[in-house]
Protein backbone atom coordinates (compact mmCIF):
# COMPACT_ATOMS: atom_id res chain seq x y z
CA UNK A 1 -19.42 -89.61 39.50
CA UNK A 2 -15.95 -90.63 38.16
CA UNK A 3 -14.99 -91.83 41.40
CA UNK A 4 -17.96 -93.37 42.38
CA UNK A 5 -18.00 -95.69 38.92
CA UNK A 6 -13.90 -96.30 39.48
CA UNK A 7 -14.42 -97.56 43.08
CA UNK A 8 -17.65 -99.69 41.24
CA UNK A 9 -15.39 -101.28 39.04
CA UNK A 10 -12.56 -102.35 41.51
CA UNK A 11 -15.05 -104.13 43.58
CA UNK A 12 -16.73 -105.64 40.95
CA UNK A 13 -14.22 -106.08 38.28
CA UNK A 14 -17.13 -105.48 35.99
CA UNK A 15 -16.06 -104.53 32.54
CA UNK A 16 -19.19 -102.14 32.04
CA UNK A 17 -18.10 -100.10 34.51
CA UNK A 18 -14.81 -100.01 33.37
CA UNK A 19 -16.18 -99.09 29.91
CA UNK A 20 -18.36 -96.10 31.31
CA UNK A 21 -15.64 -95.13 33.65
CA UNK A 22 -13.68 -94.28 30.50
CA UNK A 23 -16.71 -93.26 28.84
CA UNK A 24 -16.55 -90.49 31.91
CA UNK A 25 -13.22 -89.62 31.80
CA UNK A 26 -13.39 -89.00 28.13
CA UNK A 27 -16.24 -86.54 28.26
CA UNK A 28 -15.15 -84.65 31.19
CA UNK A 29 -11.47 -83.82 29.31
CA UNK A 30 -13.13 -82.83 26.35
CA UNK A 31 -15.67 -80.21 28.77
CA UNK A 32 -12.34 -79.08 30.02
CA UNK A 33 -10.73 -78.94 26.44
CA UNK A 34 -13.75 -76.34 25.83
CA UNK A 35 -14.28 -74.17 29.21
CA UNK A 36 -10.47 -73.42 29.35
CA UNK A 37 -10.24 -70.65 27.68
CA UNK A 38 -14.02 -69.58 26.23
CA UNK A 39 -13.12 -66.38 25.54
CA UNK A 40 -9.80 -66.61 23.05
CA UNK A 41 -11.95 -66.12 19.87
CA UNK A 42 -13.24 -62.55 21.18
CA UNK A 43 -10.06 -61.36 22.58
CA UNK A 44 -8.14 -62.32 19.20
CA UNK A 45 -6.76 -59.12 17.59
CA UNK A 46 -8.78 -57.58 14.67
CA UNK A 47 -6.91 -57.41 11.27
């Protein structure tokens, strides 16, 4: 989908696109940000 909108916005120059290109980008890091490592709170030692 990323792609798709980029390759949008260099033919069209639109700034929507553009703005939900970002809009893209941003929500896919912060997915990554949270399925990296889902399991660090469980495997954190017990005190």
């Amino acid at each position: 989908m990323k792609e798709f909108t980029w390759k949008v916005f260099c033919e069209t120059g639109s700034i929507d696109t553009y703005l939900l290109f970002k809009e893209l980008e941003v929500d896919m890091s912060a997915r990554t940000v949270h399925e990296e490592d889902p399991q660090a709170p469980i495997d954190s030692p017990i005190q």
